[in-house]
PDB file of N, CA and C in Angstrom:
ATOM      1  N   UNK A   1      -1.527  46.605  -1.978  1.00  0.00           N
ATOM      2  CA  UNK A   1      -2.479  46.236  -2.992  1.00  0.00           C
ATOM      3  C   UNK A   1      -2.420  44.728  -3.275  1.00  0.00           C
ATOM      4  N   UNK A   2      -1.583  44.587  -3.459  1.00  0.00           N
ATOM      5  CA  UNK A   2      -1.218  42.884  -3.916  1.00  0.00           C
ATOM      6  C   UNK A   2      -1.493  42.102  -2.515  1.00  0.00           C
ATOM      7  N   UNK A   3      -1.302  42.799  -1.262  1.00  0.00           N
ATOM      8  CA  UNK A   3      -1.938  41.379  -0.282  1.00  0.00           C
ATOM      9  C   UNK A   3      -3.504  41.291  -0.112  1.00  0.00           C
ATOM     10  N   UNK A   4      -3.830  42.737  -0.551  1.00  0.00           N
ATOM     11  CA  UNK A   4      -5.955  42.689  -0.798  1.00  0.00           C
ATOM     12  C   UNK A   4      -6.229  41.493  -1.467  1.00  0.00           C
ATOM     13  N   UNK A   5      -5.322  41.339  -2.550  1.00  0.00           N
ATOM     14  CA  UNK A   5      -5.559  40.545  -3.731  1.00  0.00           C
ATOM     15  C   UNK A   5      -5.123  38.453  -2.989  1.00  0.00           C
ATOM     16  N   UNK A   6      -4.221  38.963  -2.219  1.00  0.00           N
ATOM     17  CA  UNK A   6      -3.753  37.592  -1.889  1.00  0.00           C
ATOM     18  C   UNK A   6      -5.206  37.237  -0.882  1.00  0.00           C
ATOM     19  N   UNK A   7      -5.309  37.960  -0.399  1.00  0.00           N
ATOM     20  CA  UNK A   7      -6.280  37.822   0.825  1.00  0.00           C
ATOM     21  C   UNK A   7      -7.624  37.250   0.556  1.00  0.00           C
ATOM     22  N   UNK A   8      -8.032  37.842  -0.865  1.00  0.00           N
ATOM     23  CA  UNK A   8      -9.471  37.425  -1.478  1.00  0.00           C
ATOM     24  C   UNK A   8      -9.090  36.594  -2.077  1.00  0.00           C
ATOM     25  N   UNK A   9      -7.836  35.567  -2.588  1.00  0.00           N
ATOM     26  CA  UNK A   9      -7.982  34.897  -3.474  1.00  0.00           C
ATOM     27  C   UNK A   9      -7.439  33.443  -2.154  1.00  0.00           C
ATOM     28  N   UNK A  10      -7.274  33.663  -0.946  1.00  0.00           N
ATOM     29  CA  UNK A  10      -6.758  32.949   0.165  1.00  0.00           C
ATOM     30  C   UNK A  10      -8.552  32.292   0.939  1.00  0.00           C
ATOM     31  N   UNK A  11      -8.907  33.466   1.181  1.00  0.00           N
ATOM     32  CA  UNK A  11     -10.465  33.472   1.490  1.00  0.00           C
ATOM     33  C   UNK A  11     -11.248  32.577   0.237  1.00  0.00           C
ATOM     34  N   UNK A  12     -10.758  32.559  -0.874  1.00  0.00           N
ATOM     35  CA  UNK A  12     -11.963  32.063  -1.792  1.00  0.00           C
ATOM     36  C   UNK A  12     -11.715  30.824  -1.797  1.00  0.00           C
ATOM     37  N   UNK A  13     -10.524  30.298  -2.018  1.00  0.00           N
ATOM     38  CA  UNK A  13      -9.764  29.216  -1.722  1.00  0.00           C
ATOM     39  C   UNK A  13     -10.247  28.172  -0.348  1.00  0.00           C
ATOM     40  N   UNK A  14     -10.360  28.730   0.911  1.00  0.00           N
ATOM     41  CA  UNK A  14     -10.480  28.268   1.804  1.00  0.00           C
ATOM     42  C   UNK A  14     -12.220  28.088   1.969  1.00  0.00           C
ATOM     43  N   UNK A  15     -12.676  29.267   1.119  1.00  0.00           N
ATOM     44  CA  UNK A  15     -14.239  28.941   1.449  1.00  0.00           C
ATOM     45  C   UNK A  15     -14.357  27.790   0.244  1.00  0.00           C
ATOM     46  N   UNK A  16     -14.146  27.399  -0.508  1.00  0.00           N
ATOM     47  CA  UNK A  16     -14.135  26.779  -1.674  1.00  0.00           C
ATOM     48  C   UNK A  16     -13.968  25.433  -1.080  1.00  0.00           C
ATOM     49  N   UNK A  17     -12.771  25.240  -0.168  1.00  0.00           N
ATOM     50  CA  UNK A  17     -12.635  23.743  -0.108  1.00  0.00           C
ATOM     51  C   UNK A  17     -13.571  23.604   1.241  1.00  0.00           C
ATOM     52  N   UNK A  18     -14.089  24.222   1.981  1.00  0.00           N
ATOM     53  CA  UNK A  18     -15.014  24.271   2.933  1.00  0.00           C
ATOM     54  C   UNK A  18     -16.057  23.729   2.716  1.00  0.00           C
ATOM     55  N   UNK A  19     -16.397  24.264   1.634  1.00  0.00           N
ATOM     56  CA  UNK A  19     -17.748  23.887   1.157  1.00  0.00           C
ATOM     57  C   UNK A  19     -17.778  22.472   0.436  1.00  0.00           C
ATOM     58  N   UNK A  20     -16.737  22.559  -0.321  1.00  0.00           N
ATOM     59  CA  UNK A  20     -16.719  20.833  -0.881  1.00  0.00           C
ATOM     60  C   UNK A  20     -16.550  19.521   0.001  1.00  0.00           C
ATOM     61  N   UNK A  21     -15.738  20.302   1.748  1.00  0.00           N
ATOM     62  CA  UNK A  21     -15.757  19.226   2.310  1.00  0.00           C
ATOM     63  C   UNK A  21     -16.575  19.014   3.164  1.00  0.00           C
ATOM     64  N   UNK A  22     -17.455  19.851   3.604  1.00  0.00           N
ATOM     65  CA  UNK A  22     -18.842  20.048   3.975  1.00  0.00           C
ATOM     66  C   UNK A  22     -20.041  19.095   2.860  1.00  0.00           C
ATOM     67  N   UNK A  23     -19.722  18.760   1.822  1.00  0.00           N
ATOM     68  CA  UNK A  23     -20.337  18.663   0.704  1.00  0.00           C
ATOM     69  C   UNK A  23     -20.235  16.829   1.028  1.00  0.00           C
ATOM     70  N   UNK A  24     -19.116  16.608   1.103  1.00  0.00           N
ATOM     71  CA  UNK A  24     -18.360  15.104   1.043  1.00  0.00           C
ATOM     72  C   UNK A  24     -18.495  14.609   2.520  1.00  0.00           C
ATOM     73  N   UNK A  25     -18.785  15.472   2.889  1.00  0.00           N
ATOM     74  CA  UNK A  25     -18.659  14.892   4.924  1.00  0.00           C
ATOM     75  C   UNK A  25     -20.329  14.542   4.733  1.00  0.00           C
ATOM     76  N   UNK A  26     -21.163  15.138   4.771  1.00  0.00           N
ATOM     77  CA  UNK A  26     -22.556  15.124   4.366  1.00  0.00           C
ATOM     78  C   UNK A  26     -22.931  13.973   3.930  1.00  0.00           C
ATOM     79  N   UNK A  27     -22.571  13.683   2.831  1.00  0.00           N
ATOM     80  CA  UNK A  27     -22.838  12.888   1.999  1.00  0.00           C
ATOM     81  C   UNK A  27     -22.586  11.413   2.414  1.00  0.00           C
ATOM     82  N   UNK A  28     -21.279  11.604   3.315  1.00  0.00           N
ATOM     83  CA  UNK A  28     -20.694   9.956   3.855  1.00  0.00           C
ATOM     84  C   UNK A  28     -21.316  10.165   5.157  1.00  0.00           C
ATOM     85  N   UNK A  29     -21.630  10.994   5.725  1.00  0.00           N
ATOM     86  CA  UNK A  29     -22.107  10.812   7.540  1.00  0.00           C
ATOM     87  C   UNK A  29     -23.820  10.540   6.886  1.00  0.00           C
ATOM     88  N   UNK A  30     -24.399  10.982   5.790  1.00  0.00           N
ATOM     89  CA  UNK A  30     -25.851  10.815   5.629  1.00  0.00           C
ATOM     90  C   UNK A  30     -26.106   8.982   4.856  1.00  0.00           C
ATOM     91  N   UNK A  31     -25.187   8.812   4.657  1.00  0.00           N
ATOM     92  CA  UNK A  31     -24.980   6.869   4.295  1.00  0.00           C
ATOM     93  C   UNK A  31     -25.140   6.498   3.267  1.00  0.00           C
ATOM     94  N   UNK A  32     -25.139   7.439   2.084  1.00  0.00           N
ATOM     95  CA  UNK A  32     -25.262   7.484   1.043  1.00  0.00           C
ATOM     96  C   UNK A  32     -24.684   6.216   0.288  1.00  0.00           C
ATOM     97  N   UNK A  33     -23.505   6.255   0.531  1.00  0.00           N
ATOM     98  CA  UNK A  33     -22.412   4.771  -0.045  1.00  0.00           C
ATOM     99  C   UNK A  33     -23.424   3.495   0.192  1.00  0.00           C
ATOM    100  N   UNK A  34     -23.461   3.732   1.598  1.00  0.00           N
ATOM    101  CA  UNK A  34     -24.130   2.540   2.332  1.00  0.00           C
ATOM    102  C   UNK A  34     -25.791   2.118   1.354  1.00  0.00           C
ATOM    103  N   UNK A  35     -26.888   3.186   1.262  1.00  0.00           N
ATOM    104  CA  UNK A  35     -27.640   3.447   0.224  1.00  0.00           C
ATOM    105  C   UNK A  35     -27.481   2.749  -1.097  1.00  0.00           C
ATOM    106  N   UNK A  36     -26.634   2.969  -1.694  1.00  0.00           N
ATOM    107  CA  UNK A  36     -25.884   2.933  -3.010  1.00  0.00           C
ATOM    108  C   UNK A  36     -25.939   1.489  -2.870  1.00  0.00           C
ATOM    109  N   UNK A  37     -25.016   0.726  -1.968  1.00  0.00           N
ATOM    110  CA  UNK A  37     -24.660  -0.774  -1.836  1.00  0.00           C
ATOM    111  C   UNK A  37     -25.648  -1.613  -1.382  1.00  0.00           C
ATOM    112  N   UNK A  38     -26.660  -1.049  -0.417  1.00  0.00           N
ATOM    113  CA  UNK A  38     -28.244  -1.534  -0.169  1.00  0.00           C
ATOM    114  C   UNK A  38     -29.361  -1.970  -1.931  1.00  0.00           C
ATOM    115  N   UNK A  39     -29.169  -0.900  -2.347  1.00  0.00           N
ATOM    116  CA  UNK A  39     -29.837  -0.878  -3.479  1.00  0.00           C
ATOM    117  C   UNK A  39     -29.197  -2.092  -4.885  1.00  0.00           C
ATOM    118  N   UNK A  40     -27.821  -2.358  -4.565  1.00  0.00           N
ATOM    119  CA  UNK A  40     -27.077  -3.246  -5.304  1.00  0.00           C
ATOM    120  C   UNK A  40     -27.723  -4.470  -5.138  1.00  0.00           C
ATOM    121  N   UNK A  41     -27.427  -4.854  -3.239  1.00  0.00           N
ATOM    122  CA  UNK A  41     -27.791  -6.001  -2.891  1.00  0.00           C
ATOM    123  C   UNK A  41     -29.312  -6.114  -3.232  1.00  0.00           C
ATOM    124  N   UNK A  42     -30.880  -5.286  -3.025  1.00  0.00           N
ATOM    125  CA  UNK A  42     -32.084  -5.722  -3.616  1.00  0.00           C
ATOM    126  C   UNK A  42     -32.145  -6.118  -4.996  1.00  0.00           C
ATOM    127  N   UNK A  43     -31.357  -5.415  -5.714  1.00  0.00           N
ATOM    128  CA  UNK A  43     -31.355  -5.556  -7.266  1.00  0.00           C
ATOM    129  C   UNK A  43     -30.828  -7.167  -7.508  1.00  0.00           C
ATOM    130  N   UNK A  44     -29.942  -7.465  -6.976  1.00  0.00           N
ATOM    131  CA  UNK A  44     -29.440  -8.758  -7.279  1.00  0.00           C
ATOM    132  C   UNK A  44     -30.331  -9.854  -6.477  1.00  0.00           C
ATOM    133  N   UNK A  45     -30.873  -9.599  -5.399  1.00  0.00           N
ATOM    134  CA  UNK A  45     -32.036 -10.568  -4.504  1.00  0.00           C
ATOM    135  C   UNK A  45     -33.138 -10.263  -6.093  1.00  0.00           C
ATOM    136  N   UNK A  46     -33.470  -9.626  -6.829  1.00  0.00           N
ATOM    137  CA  UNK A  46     -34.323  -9.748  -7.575  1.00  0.00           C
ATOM    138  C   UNK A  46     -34.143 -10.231  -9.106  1.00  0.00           C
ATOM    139  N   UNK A  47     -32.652 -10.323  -8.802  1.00  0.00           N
ATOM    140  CA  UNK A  47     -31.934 -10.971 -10.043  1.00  0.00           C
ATOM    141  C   UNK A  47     -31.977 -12.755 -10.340  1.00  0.00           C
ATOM    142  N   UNK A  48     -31.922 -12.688  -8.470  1.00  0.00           N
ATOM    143  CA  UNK A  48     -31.973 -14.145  -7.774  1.00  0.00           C
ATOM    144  C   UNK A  48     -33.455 -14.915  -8.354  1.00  0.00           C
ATOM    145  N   UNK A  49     -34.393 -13.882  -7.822  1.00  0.00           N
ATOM    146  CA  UNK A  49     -35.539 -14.321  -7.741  1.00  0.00           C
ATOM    147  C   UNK A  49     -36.202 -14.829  -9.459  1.00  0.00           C
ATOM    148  N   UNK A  50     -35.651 -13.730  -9.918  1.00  0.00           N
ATOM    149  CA  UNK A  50     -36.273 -13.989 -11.850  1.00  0.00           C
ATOM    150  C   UNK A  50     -35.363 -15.353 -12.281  1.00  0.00           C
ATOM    151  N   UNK A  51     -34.115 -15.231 -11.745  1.00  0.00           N
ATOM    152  CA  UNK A  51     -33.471 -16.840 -12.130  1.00  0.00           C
ATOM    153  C   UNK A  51     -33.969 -17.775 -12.020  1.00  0.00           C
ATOM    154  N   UNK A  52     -34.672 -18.022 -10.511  1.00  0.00           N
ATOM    155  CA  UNK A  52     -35.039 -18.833 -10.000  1.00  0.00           C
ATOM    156  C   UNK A  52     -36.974 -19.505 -10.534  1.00  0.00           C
ATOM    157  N   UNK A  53     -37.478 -18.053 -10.774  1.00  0.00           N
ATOM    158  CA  UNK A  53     -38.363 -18.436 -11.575  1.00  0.00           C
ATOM    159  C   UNK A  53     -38.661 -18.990 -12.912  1.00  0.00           C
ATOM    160  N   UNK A  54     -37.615 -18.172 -13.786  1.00  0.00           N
ATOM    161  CA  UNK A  54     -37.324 -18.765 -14.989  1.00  0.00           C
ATOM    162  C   UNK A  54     -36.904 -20.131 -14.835  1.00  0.00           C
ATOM    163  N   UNK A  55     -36.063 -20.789 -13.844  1.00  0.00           N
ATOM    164  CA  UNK A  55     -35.790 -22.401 -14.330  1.00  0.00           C
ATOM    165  C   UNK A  55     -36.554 -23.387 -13.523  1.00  0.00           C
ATOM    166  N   UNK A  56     -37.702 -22.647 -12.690  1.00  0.00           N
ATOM    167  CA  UNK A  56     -38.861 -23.339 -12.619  1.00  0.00           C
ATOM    168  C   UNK A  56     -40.032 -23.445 -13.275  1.00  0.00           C
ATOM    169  N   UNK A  57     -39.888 -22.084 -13.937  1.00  0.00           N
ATOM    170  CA  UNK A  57     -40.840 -23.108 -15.445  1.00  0.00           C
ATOM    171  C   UNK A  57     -39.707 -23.019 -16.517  1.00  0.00           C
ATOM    172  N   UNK A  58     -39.261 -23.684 -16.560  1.00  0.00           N
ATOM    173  CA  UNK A  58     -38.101 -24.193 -17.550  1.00  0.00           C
ATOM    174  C   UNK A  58     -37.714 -23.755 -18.533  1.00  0.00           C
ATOM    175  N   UNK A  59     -37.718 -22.546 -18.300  1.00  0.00           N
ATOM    176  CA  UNK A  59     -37.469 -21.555 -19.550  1.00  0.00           C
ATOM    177  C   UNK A  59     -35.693 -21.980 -19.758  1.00  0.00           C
ATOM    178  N   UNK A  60     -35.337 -21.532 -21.129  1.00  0.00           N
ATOM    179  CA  UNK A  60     -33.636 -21.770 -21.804  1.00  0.00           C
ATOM    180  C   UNK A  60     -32.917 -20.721 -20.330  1.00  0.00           C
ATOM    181  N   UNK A  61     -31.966 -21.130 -19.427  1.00  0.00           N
ATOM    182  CA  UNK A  61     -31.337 -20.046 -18.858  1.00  0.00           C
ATOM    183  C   UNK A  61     -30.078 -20.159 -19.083  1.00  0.00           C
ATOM    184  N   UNK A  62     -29.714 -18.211 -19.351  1.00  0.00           N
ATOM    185  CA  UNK A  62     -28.349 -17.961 -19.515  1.00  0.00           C
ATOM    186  C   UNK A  62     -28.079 -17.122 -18.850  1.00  0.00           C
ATOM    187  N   UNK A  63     -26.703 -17.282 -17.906  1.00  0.00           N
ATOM    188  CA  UNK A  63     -26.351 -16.592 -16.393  1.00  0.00           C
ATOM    189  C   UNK A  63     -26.463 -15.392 -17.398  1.00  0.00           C
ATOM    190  N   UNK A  64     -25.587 -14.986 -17.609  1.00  0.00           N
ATOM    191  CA  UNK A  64     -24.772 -13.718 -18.516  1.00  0.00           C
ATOM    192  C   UNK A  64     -26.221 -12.972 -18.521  1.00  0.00           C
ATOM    193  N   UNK A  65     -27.583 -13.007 -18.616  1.00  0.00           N
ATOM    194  CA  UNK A  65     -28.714 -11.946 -18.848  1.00  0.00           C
ATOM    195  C   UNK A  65     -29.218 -12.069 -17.282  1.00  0.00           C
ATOM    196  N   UNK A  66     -28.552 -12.836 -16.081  1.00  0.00           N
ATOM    197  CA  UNK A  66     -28.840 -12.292 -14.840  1.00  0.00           C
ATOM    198  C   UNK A  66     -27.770 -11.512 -14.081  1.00  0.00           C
ATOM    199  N   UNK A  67     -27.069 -11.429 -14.770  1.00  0.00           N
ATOM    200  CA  UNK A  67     -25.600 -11.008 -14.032  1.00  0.00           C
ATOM    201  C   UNK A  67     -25.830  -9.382 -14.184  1.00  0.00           C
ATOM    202  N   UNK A  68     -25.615  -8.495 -12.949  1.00  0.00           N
ATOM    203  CA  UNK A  68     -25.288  -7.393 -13.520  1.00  0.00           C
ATOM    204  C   UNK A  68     -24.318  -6.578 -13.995  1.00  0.00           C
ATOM    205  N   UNK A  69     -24.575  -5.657 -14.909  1.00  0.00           N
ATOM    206  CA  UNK A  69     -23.562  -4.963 -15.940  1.00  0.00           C
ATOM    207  C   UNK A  69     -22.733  -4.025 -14.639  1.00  0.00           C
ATOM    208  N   UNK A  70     -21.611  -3.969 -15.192  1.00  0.00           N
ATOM    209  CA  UNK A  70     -20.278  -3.223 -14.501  1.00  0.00           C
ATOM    210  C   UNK A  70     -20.614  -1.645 -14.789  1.00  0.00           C
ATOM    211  N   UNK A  71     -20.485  -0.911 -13.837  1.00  0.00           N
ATOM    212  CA  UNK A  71     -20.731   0.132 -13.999  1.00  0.00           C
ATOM    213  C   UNK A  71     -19.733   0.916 -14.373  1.00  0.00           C
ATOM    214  N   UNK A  72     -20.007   2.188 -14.677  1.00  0.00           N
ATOM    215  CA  UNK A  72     -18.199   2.902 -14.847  1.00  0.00           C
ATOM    216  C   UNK A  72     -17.767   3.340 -13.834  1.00  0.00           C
ATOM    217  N   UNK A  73     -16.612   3.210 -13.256  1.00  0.00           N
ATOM    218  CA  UNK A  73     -16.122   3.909 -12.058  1.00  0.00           C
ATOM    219  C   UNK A  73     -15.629   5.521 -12.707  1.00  0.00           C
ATOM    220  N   UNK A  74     -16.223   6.191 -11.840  1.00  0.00           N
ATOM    221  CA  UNK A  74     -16.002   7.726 -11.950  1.00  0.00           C
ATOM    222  C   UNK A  74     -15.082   8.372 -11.305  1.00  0.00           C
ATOM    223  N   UNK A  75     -14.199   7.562 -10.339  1.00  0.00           N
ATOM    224  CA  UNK A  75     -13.325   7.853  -9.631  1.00  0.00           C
ATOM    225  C   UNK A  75     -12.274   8.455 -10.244  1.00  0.00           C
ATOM    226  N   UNK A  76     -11.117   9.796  -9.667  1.00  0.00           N
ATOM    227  CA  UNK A  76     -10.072   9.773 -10.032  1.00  0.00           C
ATOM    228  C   UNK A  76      -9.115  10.198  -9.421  1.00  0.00           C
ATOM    229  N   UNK A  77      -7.966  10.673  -9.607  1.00  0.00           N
ATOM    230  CA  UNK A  77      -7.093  11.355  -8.447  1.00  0.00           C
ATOM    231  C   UNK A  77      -7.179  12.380  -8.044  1.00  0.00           C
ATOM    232  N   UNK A  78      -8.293  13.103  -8.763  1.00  0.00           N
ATOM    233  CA  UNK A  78      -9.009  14.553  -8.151  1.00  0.00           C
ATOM    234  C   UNK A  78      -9.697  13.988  -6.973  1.00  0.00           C
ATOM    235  N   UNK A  79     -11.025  13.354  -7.414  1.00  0.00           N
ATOM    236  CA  UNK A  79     -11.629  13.295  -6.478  1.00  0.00           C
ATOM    237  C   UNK A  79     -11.084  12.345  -5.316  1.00  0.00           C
ATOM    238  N   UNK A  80     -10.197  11.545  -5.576  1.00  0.00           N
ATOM    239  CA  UNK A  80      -9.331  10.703  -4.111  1.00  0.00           C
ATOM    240  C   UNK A  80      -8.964  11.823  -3.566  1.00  0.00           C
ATOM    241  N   UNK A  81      -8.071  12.967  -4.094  1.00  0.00           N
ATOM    242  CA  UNK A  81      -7.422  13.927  -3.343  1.00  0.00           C
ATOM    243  C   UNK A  81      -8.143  14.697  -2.647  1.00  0.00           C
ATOM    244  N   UNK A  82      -9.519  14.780  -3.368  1.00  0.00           N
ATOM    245  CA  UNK A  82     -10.449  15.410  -2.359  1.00  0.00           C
ATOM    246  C   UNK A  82     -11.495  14.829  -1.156  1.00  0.00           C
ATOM    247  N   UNK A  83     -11.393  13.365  -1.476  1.00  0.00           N
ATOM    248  CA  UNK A  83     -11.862  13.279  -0.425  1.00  0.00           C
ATOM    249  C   UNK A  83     -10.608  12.852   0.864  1.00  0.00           C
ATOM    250  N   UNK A  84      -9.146  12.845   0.621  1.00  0.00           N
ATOM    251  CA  UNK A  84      -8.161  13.136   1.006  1.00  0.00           C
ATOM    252  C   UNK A  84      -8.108  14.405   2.466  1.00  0.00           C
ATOM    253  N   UNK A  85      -8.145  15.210   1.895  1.00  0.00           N
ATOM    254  CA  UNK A  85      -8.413  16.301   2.101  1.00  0.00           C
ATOM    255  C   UNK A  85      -9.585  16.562   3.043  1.00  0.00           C
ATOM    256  N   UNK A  86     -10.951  16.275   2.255  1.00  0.00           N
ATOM    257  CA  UNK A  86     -11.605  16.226   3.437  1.00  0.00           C
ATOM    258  C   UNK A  86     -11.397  15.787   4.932  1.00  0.00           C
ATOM    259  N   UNK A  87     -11.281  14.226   4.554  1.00  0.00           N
ATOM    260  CA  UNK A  87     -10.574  13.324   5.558  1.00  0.00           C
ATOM    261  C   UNK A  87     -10.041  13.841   6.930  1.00  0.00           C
ATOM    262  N   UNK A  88      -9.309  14.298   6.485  1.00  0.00           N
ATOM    263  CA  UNK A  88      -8.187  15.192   7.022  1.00  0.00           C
ATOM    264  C   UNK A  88      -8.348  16.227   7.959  1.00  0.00           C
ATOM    265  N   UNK A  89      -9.503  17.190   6.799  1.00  0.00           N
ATOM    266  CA  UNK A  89      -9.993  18.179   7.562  1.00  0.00           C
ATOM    267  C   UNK A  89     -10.720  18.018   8.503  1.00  0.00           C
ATOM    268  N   UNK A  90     -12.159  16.351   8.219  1.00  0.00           N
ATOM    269  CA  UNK A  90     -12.422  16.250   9.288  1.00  0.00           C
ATOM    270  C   UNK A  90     -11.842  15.885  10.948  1.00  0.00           C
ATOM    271  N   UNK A  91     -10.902  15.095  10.528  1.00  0.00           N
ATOM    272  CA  UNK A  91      -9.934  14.984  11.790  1.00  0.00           C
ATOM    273  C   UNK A  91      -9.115  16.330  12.750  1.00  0.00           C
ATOM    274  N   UNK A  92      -9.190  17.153  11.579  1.00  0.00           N
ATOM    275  CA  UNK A  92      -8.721  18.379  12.466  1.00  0.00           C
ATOM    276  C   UNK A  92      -9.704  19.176  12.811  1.00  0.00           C
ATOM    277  N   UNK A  93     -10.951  19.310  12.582  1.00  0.00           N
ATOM    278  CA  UNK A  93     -12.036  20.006  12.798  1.00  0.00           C
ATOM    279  C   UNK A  93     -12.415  19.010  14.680  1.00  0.00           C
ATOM    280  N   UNK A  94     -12.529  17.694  14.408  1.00  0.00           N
ATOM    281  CA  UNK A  94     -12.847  17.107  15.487  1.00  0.00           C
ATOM    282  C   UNK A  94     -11.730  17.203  16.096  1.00  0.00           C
ATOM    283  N   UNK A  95     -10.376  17.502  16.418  1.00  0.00           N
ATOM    284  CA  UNK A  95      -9.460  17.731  17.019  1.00  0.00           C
ATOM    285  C   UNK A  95      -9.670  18.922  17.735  1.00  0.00           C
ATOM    286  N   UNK A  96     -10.287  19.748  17.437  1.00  0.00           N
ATOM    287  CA  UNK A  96     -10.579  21.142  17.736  1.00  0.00           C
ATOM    288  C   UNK A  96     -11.509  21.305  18.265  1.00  0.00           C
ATOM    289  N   UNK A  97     -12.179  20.529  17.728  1.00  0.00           N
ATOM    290  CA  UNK A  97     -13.553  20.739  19.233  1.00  0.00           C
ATOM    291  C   UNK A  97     -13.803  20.164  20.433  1.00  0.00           C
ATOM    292  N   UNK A  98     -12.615  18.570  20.106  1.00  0.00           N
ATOM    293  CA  UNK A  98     -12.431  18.182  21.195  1.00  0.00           C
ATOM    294  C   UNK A  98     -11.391  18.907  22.742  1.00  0.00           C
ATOM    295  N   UNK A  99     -10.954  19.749  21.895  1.00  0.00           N
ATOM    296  CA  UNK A  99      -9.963  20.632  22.966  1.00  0.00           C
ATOM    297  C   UNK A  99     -10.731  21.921  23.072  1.00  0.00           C
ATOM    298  N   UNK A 100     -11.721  22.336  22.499  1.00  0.00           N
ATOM    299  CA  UNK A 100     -12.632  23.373  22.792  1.00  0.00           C
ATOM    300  C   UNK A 100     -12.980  23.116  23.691  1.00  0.00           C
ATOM    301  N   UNK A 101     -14.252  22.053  23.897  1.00  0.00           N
ATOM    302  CA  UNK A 101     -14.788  21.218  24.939  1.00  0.00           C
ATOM    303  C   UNK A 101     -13.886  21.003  25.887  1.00  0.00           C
ATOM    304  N   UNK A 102     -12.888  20.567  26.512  1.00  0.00           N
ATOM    305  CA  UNK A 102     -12.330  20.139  26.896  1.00  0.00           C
ATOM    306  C   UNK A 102     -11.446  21.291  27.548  1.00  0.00           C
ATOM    307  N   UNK A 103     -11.522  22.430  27.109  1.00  0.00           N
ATOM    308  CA  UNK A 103     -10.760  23.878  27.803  1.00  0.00           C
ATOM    309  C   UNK A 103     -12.193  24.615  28.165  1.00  0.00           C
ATOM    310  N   UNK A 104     -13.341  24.538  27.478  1.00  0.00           N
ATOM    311  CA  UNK A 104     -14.895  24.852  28.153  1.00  0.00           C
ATOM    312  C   UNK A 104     -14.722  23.812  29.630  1.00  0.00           C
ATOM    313  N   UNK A 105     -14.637  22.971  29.639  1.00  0.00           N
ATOM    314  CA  UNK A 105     -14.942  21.684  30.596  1.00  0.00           C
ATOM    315  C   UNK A 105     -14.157  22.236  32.163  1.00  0.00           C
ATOM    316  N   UNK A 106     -12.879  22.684  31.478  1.00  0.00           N
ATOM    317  CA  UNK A 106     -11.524  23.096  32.443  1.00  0.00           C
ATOM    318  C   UNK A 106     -12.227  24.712  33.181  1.00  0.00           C
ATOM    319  N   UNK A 107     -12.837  24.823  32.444  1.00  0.00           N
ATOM    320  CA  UNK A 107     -13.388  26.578  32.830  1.00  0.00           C
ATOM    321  C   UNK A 107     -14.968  26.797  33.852  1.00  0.00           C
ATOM    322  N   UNK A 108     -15.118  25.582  33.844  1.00  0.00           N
ATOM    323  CA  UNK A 108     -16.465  25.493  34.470  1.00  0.00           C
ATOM    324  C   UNK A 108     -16.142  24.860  35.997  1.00  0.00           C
ATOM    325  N   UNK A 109     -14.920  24.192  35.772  1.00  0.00           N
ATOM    326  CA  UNK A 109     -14.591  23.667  37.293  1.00  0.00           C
ATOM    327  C   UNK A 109     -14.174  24.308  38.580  1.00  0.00           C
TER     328      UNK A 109
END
């Protein structure tokens, strides 16, 4: 009785972090970060540009209202550990298919 119990709570576990690192692999192979830091750099080319207009018609300029505001970092040792983890998993997932392939490869010769 008690290993039914280990078994579904082993399975939920494993589908659980599956999915989150499926979730996090996604997200960094689709360039999202990259996205994120694209959108930084236009914002500040347009930060550039209003500066630059303002002290050509000679308006009062003060950096501090072109500068942009600090965002909050949301980061923490959960989510480092999980994308840890992912990491990880992806390296052993591609470890595994590279010797899949590679014993397919051996079987065809």
């Amino acid at each position: 009785m008690a290993r039914k119990h280990l078994k579904k709570i082993f399975r939920f576990l494993f589908l659980t972090l599956f999915v989150t690192f499926m979730a996090i692999y996604v997200s960094k192979s689709a360039g999202y970060i990259e996205y994120e830091n694209r959108k930084q750099v236009a914002l500040t080319a347009k930060q550039i540009e209003k500066f630059e207009a303002d002290v050509a018609a000679g308006k009062n300029v003060n950096l501090t209202k072109y500068l942009k505001k600090n965002e909050r970092n949301y980061q923490n040792k959960i989510s480092n550990i999980g994308l840890k983890v992912s990491e990880t998993m992806e390296k052993g997932v591609n470890k595994v298919v590279k010797v899949s392939f590679k014993f397919l490869a051996d079987l065809a010769e």
